[in-house]
C-alpha atoms as a PDB file:
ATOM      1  CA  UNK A   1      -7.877  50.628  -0.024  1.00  0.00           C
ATOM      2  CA  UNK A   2     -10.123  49.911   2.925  1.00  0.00           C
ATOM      3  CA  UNK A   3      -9.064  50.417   6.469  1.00  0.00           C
ATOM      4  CA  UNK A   4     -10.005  47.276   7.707  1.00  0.00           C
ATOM      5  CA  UNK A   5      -8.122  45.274   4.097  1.00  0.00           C
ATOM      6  CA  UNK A   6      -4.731  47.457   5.284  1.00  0.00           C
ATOM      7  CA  UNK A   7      -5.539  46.203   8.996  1.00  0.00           C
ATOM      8  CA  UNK A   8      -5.580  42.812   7.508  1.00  0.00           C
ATOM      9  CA  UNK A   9      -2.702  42.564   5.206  1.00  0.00           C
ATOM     10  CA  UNK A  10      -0.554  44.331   8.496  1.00  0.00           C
ATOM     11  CA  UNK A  11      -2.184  41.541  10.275  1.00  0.00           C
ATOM     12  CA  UNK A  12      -1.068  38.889   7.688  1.00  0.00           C
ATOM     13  CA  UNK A  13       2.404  40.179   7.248  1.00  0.00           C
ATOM     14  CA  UNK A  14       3.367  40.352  10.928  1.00  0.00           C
ATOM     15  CA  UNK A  15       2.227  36.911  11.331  1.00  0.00           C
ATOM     16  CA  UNK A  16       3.743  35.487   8.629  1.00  0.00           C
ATOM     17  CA  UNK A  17       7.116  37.395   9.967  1.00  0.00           C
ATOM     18  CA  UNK A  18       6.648  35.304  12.966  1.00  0.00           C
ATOM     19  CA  UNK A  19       5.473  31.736  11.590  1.00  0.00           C
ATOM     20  CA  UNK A  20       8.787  32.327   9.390  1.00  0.00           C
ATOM     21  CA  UNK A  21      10.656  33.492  12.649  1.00  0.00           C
ATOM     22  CA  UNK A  22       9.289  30.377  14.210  1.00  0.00           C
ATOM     23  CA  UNK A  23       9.812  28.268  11.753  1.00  0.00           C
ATOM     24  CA  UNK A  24      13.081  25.965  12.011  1.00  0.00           C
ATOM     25  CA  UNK A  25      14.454  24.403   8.584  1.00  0.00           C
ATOM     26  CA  UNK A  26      16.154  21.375  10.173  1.00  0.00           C
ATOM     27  CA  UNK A  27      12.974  20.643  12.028  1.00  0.00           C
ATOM     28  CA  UNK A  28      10.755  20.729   8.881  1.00  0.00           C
ATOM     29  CA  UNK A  29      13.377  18.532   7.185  1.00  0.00           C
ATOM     30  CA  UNK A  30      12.603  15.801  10.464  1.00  0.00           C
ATOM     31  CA  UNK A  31       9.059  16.454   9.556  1.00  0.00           C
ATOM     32  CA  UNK A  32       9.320  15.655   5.633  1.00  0.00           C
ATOM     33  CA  UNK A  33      11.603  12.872   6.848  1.00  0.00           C
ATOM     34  CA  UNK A  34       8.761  11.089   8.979  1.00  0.00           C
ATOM     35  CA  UNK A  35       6.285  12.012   6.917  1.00  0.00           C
ATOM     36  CA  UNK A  36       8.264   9.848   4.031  1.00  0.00           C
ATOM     37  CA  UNK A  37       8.708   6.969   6.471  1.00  0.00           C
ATOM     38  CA  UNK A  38       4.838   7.064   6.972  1.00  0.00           C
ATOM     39  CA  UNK A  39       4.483   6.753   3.333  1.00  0.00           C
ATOM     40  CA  UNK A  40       6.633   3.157   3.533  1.00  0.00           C
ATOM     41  CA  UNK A  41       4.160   1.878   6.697  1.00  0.00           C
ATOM     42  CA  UNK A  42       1.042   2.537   4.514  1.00  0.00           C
ATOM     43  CA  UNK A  43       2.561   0.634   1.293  1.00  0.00           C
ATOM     44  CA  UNK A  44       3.846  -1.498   3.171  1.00  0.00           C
ATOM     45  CA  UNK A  45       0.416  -2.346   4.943  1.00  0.00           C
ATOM     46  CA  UNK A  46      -1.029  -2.309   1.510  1.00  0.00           C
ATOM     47  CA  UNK A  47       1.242  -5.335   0.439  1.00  0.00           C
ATOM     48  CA  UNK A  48       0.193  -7.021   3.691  1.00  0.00           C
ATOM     49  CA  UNK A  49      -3.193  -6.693   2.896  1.00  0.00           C
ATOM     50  CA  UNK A  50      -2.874  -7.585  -0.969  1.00  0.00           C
ATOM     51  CA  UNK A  51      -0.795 -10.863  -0.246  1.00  0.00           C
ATOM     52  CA  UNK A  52      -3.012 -11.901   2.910  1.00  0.00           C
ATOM     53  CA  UNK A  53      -6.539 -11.575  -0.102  1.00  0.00           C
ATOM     54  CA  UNK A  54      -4.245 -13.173  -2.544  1.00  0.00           C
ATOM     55  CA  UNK A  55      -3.553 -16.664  -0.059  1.00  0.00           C
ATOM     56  CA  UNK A  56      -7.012 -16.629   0.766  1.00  0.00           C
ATOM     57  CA  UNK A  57      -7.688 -16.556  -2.427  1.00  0.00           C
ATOM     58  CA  UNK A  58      -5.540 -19.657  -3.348  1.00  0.00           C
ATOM     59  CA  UNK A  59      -6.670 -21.312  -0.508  1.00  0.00           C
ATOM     60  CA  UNK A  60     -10.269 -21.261  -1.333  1.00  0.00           C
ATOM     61  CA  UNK A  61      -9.142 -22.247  -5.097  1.00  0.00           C
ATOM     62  CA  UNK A  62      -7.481 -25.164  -3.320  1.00  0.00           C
ATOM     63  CA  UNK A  63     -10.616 -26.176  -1.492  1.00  0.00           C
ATOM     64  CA  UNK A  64     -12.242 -25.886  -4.907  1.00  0.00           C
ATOM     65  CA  UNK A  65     -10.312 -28.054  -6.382  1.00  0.00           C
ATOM     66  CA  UNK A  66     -10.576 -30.854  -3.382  1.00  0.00           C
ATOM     67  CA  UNK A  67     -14.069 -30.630  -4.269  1.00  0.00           C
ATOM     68  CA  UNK A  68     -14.018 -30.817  -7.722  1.00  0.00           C
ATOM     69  CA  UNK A  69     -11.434 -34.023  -6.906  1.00  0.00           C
ATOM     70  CA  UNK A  70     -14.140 -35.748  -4.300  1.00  0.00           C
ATOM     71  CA  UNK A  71     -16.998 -34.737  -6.742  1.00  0.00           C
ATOM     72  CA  UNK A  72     -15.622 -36.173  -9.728  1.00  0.00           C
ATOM     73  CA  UNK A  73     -15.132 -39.823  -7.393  1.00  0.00           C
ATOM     74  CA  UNK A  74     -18.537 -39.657  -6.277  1.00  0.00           C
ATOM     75  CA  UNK A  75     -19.821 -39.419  -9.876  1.00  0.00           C
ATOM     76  CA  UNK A  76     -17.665 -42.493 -10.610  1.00  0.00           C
ATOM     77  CA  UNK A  77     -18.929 -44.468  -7.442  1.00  0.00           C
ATOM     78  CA  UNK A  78     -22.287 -43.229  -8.256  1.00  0.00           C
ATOM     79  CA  UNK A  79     -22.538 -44.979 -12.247  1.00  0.00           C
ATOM     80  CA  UNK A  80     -20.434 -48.358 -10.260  1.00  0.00           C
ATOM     81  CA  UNK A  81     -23.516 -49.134  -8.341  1.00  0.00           C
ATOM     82  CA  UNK A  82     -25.548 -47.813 -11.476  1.00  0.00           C
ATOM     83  CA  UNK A  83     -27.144 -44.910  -9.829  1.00  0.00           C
ATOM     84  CA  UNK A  84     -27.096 -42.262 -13.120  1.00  0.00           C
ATOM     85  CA  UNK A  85     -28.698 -39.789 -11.487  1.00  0.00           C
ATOM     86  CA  UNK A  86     -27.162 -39.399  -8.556  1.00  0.00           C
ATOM     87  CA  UNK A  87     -23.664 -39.407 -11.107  1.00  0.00           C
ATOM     88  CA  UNK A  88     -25.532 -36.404 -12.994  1.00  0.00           C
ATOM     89  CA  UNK A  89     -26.153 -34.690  -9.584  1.00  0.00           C
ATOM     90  CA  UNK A  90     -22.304 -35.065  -8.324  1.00  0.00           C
ATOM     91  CA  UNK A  91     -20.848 -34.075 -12.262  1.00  0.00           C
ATOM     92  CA  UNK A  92     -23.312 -30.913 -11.831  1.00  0.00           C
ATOM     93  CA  UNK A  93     -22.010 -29.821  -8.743  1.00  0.00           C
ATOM     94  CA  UNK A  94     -18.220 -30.899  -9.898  1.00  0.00           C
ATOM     95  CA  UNK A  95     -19.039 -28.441 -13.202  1.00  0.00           C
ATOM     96  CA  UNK A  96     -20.256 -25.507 -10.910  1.00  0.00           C
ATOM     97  CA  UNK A  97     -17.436 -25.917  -8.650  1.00  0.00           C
ATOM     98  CA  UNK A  98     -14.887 -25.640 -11.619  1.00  0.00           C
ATOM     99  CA  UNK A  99     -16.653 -22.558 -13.181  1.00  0.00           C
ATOM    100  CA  UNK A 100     -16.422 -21.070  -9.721  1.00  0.00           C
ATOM    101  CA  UNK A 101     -12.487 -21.848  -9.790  1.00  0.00           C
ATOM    102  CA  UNK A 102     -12.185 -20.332 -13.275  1.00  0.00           C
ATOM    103  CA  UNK A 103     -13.751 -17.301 -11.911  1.00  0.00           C
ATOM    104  CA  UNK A 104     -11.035 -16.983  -9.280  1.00  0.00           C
ATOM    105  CA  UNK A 105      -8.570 -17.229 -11.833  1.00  0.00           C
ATOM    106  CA  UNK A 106      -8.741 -13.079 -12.878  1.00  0.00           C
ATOM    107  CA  UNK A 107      -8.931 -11.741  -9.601  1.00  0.00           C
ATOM    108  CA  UNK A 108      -5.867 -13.903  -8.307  1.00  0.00           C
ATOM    109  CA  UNK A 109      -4.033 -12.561 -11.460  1.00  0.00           C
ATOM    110  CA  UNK A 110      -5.028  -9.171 -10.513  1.00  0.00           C
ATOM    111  CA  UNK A 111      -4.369  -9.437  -7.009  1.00  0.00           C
ATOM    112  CA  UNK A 112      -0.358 -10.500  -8.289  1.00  0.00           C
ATOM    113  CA  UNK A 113      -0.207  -7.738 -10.582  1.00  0.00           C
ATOM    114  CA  UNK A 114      -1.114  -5.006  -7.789  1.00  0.00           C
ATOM    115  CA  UNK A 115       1.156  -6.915  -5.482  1.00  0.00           C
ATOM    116  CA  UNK A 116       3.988  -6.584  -8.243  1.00  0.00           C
ATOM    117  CA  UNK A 117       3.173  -2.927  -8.969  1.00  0.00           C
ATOM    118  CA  UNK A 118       3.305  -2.039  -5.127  1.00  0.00           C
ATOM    119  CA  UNK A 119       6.593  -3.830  -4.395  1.00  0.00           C
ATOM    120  CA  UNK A 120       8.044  -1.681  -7.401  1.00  0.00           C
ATOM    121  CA  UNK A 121       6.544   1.363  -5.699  1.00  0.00           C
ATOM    122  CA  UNK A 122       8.405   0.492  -2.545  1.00  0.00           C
ATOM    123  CA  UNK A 123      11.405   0.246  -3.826  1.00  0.00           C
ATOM    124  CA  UNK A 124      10.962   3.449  -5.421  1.00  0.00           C
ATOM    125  CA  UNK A 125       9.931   4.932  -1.891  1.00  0.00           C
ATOM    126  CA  UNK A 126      12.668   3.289  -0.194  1.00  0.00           C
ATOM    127  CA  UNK A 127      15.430   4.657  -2.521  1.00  0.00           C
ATOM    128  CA  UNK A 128      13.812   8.455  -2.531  1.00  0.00           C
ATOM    129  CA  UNK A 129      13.668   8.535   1.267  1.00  0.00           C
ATOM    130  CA  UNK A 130      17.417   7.325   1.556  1.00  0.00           C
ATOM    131  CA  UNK A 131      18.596   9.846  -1.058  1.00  0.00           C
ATOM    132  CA  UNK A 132      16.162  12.566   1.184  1.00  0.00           C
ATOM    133  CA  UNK A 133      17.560  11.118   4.467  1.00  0.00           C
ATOM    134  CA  UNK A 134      21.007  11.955   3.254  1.00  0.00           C
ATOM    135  CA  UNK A 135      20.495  15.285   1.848  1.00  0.00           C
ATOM    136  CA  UNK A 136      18.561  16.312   4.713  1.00  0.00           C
ATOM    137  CA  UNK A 137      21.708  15.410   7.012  1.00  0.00           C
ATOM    138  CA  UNK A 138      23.547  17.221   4.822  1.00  0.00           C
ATOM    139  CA  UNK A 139      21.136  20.843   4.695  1.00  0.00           C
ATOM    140  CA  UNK A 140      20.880  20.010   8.990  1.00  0.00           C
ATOM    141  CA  UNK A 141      25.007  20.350   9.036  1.00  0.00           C
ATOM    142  CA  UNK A 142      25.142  23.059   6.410  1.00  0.00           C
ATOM    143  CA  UNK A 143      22.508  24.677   8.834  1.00  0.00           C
ATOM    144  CA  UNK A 144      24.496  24.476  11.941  1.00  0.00           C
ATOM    145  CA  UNK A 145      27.436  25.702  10.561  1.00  0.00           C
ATOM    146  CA  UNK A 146      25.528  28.616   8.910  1.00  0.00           C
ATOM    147  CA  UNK A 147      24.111  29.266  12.997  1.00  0.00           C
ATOM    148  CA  UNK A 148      27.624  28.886  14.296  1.00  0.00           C
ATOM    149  CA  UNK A 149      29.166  30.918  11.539  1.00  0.00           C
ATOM    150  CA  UNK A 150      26.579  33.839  12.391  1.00  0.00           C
ATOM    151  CA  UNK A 151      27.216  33.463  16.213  1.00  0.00           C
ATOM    152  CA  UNK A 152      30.886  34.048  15.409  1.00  0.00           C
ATOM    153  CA  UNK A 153      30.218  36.878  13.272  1.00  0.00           C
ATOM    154  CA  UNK A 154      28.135  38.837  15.459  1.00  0.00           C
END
């Protein structure tokens, strides 16, 4: 063994005997805690952002379908004063606007289904950082009467 590989594993050891010396269990457990609770802000800003595309979506399939509505009445208005082509031009535009509506149709489905699938992940979050957020009260109290049992003992 080298002199400078035993230098570092000395080095390693001592400071790993003083990060563990440092080192406070009911802290980390406050740490793990927040760290969890960040967890729920992020989903939860995910299902924000998820329902927010998902009404925007439904609003723009509502304007769709306003047009497709006025469309369709200008084709009809159109062929009562006999004008056939403009009644070809407004049931053109009325088909296009319904094929773009039909396209909306799978990604507002899949918007719902990622919305569904992240409300079920929150309430798996929310019920594994309450079961946490009582065992962690618990370890902190075992803790402190571990530190207070030692202080009596010595």
């Amino acid at each position: 063994m080298s002199l400078f590989q035993r230098a570092h594993e000395i080095l390693q050891a001592k400071a790993n005997k003083a990060l563990d010396a440092a080192e406070q269990p009911d802290e980390m457990l406050d740490l793990s805690y927040e760290q969890m609770l960040d967890q729920i802000t992020k989903v939860r800003r995910g299902l924000v952002d998820i329902a927010a595309s998902r009404k925007q979506l439904e609003l723009q399939e509502q304007q769709l379908q306003h047009t497709v509505a006025h469309l369709q009445d200008q084709a009809k208005a159109a062929l009562g004063q006999g004008n056939e082509a403009l009644a070809r031009e407004a049931l053109s535009r009325k088909a296009a606007a319904q094929q773009q509506i039909d396209g909306l149709e799978p990604q507002h489905q899949q918007l719902t289904e990622e919305e569904q699938k992240l409300e079920q992940t929150l309430a798996a979050l929310l019920q594994r950082v309450n079961e946490f957020r009582t065992k962690k009260e618990t370890l902190k109290a075992q803790y402190t009467a571990a530190q207070a049992e030692s202080s009596v003992n010595e």
